[in-house]
Protein backbone atom coordinates (compact mmCIF):
# COMPACT_ATOMS: atom_id res chain seq x y z
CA UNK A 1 119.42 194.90 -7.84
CA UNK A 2 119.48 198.69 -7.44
CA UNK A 3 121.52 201.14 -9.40
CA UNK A 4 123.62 203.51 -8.39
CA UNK A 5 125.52 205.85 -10.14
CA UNK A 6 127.89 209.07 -8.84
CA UNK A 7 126.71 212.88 -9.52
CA UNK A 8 131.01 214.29 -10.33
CA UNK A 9 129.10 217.67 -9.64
CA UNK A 10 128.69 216.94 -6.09
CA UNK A 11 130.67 213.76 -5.13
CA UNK A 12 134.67 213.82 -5.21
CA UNK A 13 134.95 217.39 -5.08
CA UNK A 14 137.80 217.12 -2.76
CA UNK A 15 139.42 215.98 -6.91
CA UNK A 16 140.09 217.87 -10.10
CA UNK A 17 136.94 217.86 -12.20
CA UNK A 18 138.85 215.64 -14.17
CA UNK A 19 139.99 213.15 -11.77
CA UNK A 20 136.59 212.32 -10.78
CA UNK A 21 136.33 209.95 -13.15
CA UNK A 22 138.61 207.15 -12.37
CA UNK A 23 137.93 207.72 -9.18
CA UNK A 24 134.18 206.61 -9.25
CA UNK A 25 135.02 204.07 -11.26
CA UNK A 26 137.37 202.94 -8.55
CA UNK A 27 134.87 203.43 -6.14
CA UNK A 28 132.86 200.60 -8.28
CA UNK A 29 130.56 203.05 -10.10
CA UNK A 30 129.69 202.62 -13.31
CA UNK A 31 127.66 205.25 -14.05
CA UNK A 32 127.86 209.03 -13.11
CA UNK A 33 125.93 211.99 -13.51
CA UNK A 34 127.07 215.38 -14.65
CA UNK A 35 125.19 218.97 -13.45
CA UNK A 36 126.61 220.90 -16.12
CA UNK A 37 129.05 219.35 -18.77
CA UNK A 38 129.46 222.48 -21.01
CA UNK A 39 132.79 223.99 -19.74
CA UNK A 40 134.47 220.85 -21.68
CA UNK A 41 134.58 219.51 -25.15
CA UNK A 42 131.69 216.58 -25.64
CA UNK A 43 134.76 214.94 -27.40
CA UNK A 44 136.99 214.78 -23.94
CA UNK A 45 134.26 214.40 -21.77
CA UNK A 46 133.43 210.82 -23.67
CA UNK A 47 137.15 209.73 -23.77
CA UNK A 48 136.96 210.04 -20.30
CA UNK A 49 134.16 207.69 -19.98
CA UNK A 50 134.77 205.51 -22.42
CA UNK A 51 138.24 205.01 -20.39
CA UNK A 52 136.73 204.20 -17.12
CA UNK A 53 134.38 202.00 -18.36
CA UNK A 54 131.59 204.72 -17.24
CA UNK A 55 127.65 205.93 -18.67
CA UNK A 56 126.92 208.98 -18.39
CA UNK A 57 122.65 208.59 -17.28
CA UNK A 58 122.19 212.24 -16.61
CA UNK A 59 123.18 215.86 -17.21
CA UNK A 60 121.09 219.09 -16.58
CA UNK A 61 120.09 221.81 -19.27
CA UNK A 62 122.06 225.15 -18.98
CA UNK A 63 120.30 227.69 -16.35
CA UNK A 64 120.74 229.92 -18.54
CA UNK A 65 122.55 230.70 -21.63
CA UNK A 66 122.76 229.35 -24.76
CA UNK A 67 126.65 228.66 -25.02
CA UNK A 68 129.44 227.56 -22.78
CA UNK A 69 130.38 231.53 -21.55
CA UNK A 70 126.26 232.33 -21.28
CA UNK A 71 125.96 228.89 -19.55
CA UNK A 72 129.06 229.49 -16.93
CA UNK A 73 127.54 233.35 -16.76
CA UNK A 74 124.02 231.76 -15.39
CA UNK A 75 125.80 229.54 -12.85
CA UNK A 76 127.71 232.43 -12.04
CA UNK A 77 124.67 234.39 -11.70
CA UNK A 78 122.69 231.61 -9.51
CA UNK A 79 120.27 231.12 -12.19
CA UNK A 80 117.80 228.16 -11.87
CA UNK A 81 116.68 227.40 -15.12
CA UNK A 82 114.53 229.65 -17.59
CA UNK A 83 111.41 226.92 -18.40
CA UNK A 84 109.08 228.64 -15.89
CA UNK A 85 109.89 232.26 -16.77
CA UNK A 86 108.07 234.03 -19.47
CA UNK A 87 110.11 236.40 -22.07
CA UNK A 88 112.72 233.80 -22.15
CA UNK A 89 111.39 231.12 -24.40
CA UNK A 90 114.08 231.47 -27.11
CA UNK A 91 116.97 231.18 -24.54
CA UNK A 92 115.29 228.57 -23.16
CA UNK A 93 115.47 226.30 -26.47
CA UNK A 94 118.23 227.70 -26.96
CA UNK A 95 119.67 226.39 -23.84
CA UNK A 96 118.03 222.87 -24.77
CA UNK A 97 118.97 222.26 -28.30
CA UNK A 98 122.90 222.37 -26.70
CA UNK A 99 121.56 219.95 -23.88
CA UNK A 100 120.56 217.73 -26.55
CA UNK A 101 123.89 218.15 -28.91
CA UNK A 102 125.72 217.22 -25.47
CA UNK A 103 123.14 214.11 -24.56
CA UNK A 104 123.25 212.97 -27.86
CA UNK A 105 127.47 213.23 -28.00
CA UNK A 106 127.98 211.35 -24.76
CA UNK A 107 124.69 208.76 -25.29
CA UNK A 108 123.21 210.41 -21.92
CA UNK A 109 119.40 209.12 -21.81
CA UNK A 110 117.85 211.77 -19.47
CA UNK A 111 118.55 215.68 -19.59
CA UNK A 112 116.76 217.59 -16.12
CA UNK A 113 115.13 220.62 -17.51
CA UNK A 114 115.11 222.72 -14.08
CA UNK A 115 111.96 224.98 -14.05
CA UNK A 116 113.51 228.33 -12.56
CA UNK A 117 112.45 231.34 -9.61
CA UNK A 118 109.39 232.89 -9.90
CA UNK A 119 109.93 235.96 -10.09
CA UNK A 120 109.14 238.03 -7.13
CA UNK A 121 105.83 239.87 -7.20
CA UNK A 122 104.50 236.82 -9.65
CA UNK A 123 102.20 233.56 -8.50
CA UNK A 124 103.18 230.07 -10.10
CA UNK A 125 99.74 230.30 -11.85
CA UNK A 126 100.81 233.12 -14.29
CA UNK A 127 104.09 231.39 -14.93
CA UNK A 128 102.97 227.71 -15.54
CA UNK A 129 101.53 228.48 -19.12
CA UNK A 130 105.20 229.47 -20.05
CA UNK A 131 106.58 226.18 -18.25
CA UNK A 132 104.02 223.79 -20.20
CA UNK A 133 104.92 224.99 -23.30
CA UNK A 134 108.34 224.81 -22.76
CA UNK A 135 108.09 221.54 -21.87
CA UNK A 136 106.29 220.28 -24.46
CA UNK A 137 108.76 221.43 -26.83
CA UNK A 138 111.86 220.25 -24.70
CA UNK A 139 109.63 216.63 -24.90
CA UNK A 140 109.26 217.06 -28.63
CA UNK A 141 113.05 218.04 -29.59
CA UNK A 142 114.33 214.72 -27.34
CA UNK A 143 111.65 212.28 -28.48
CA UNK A 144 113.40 212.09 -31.59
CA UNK A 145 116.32 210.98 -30.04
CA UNK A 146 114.89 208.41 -27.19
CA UNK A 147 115.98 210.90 -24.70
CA UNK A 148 113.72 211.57 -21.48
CA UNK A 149 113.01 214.89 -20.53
CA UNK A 150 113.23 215.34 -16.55
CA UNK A 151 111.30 217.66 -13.91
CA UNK A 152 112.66 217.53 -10.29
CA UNK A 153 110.32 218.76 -7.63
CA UNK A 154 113.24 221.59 -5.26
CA UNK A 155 112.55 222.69 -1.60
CA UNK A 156 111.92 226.41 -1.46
CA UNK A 157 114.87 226.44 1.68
CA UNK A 158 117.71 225.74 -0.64
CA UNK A 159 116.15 227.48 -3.79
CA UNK A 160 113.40 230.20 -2.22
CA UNK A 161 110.97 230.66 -5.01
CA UNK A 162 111.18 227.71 -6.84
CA UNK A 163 108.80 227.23 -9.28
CA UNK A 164 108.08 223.63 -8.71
CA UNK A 165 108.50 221.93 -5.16
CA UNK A 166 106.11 219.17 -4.35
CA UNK A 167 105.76 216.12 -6.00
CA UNK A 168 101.63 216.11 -6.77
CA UNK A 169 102.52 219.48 -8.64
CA UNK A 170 105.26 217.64 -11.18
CA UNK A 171 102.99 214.85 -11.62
CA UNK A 172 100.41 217.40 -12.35
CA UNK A 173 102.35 218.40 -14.95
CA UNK A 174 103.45 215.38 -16.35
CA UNK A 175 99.88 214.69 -17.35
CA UNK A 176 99.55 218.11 -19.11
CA UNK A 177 101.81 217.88 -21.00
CA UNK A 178 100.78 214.50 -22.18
CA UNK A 179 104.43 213.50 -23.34
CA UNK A 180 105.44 209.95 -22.79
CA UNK A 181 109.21 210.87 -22.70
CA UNK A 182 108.51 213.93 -19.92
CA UNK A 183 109.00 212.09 -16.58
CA UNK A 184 109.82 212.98 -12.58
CA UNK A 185 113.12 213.17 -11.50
CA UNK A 186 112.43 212.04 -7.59
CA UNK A 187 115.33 213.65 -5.47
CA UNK A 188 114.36 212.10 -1.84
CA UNK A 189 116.37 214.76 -0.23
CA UNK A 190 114.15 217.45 -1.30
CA UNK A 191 110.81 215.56 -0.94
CA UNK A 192 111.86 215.06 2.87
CA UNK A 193 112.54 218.30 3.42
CA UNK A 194 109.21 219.76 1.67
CA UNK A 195 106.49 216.55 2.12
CA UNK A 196 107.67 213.91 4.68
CA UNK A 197 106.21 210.61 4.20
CA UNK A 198 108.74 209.36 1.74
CA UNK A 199 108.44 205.67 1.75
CA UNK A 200 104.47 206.10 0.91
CA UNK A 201 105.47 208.77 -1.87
CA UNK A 202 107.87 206.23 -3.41
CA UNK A 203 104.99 203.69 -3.16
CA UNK A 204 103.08 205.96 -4.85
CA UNK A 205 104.74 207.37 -7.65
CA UNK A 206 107.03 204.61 -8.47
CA UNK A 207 104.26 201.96 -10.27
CA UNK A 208 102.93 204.83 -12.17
CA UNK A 209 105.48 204.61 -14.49
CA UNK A 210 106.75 208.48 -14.46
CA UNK A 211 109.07 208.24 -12.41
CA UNK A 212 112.43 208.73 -14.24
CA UNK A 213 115.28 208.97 -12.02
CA UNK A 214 115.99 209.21 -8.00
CA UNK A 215 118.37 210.73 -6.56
CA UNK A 216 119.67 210.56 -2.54
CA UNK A 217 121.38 212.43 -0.45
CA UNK A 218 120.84 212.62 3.69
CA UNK A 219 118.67 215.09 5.92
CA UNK A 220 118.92 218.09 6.64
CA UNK A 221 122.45 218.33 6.04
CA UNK A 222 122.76 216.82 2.50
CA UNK A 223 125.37 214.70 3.08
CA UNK A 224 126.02 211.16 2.68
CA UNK A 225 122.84 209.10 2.62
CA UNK A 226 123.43 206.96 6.29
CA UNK A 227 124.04 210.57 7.89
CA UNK A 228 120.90 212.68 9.01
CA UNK A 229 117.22 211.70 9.70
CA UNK A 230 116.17 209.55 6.64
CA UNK A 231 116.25 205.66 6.89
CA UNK A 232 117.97 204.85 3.47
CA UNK A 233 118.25 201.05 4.11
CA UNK A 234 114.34 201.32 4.87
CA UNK A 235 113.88 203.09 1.67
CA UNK A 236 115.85 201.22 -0.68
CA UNK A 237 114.05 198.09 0.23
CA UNK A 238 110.88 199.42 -0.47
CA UNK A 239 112.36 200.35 -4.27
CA UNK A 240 113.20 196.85 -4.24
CA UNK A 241 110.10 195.97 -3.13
CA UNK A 242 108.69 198.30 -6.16
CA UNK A 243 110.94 196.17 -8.40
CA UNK A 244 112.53 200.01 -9.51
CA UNK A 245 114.31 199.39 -12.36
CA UNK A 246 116.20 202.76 -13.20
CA UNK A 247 119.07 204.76 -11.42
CA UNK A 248 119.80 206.54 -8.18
CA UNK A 249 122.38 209.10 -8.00
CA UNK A 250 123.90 209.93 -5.25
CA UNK A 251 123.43 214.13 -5.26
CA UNK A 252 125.17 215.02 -1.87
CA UNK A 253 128.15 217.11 -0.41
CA UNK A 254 130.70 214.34 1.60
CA UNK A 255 130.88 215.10 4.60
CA UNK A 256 134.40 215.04 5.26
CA UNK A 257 134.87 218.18 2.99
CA UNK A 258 137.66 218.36 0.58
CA UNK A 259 139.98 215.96 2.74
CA UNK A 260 141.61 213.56 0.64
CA UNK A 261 139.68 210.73 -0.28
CA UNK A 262 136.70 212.39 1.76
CA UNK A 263 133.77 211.11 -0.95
CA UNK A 264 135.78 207.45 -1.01
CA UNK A 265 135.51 207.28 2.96
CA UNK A 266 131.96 207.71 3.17
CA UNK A 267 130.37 205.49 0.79
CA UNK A 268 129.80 202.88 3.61
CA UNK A 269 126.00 203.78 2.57
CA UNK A 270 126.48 202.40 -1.09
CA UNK A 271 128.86 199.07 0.19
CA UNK A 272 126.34 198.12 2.82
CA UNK A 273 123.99 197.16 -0.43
């Protein structure tokens, strides 16, 4: 039985940040993931989950910044994470040590560490001394606290620069940095839109072991996952098939907008399951 939980970041955003909530719950989530928790209190952010009978399985380091007006600043900014870029090592732990205080406050299992823009003028082979370090002591600070460290391959169209787009590259990494708890987070969305061939990279990577944590959302468009050119059904029976144990969250911008009850009205992709 596949897993699904609800990224509040993306999904009812037609809803108060606050309202999202009950409203996945409704929706028969029980799980939902969180881009960036650090404009509220860990405390309120846990009554709300605890209330709706909700886990929280996954919330992103800051961009940037190393507290809640540097973090908002970064997003601000359209900063993509500081693991890749070299002179920034301190904000970067910074950054994670509060990821951790937050994971550790609302029992979240996986924090995505995203790797950042190359700068311009700069190759990714200068840069990825600065991201394996990084990682290795993002890996190091969570082991402690049986939390996985994630690294999600981005297409260069939404994010140009990127450090890290393909998904040979992040399992490149994975091995060296040689950390158990350092895994893939697999966004199919992205992979389509840089590699194709997604069914034979899930049958792939999945059995390795390293993979962490999907997410879907549909192509080109990034909507709901039965709208655009990818064959979800096809795709989640071949996870089945894989006997995939861990969560998919559903990463994607409804595409009925901010109408009411927009993100409730398209989920015929999660009740056809």
């Amino acid at each position: 039985m596949l897993q699904f939980a609800a990224n509040l970041s993306w999904m009812y955003a037609e809803l108060p940040f606050d309202d999202r909530f009950e409203a996945a719950a409704r929706d028969g989530f029980t799980a939902v993931e969180i881009l960036s928790p650090y404009a509220w209190p860990a405390t309120e952010l846990a009554a709300r989950l605890k209330a709706h009978g909700l886990s929280l399985v996954l919330l992103n380091a800051p961009p940037g910044g190393s507290d809640a007006a540097g973090i908002d600043s970064a997003w601000a900014s359209g900063q993509k994470g500081t693991a890749c870029l070299p002179g920034r090592e301190a904000e970067f732990r910074a950054g994670f040590a509060v990821a951790l205080q937050y994971a550790q406050a609302l029992s979240c299992p996986r924090v995505h560490v995203m790797a950042g823009v190359v700068p311009g003028g700069v190759d990714r082979e200068t840069v990825q001394p600065t991201y394996i370090a990084n990682l290795r002591h993002a890996a190091a600070q969570a082991a402690g606290g049986g939390v996985e460290v994630l690294i999600e391959p981005i297409n260069t169209r939404d994010i140009p620069r990127f450090f890290l787009n393909r998904q040979d590259h992040a399992h490149e990494i994975i091995r060296e940095v040689g950390a158990a708890n350092l895994k893939v987070q697999m966004d199919l969305y992205h992979c389509q839109v840089v590699e194709g061939d997604v069914a034979m990279k899930l049958r792939k990577y999945i059995p390795t072991g390293h993979v962490g944590h999907i997410q879907v959302a549909g192509s080109p468009g990034r909507n709901e996952p039965d709208v655009g050119e990818l064959n979800y059904s096809y795709l989640f029976s071949v996870l089945e098939e894989l006997n995939y144990t861990g969560w998919i969250g559903g990463e994607y911008k409804p595409l009925r907008g901010d109408q009411a009850g927009a993100t409730s009205a398209g989920l015929g992709w999660l009740k056809s399951r």
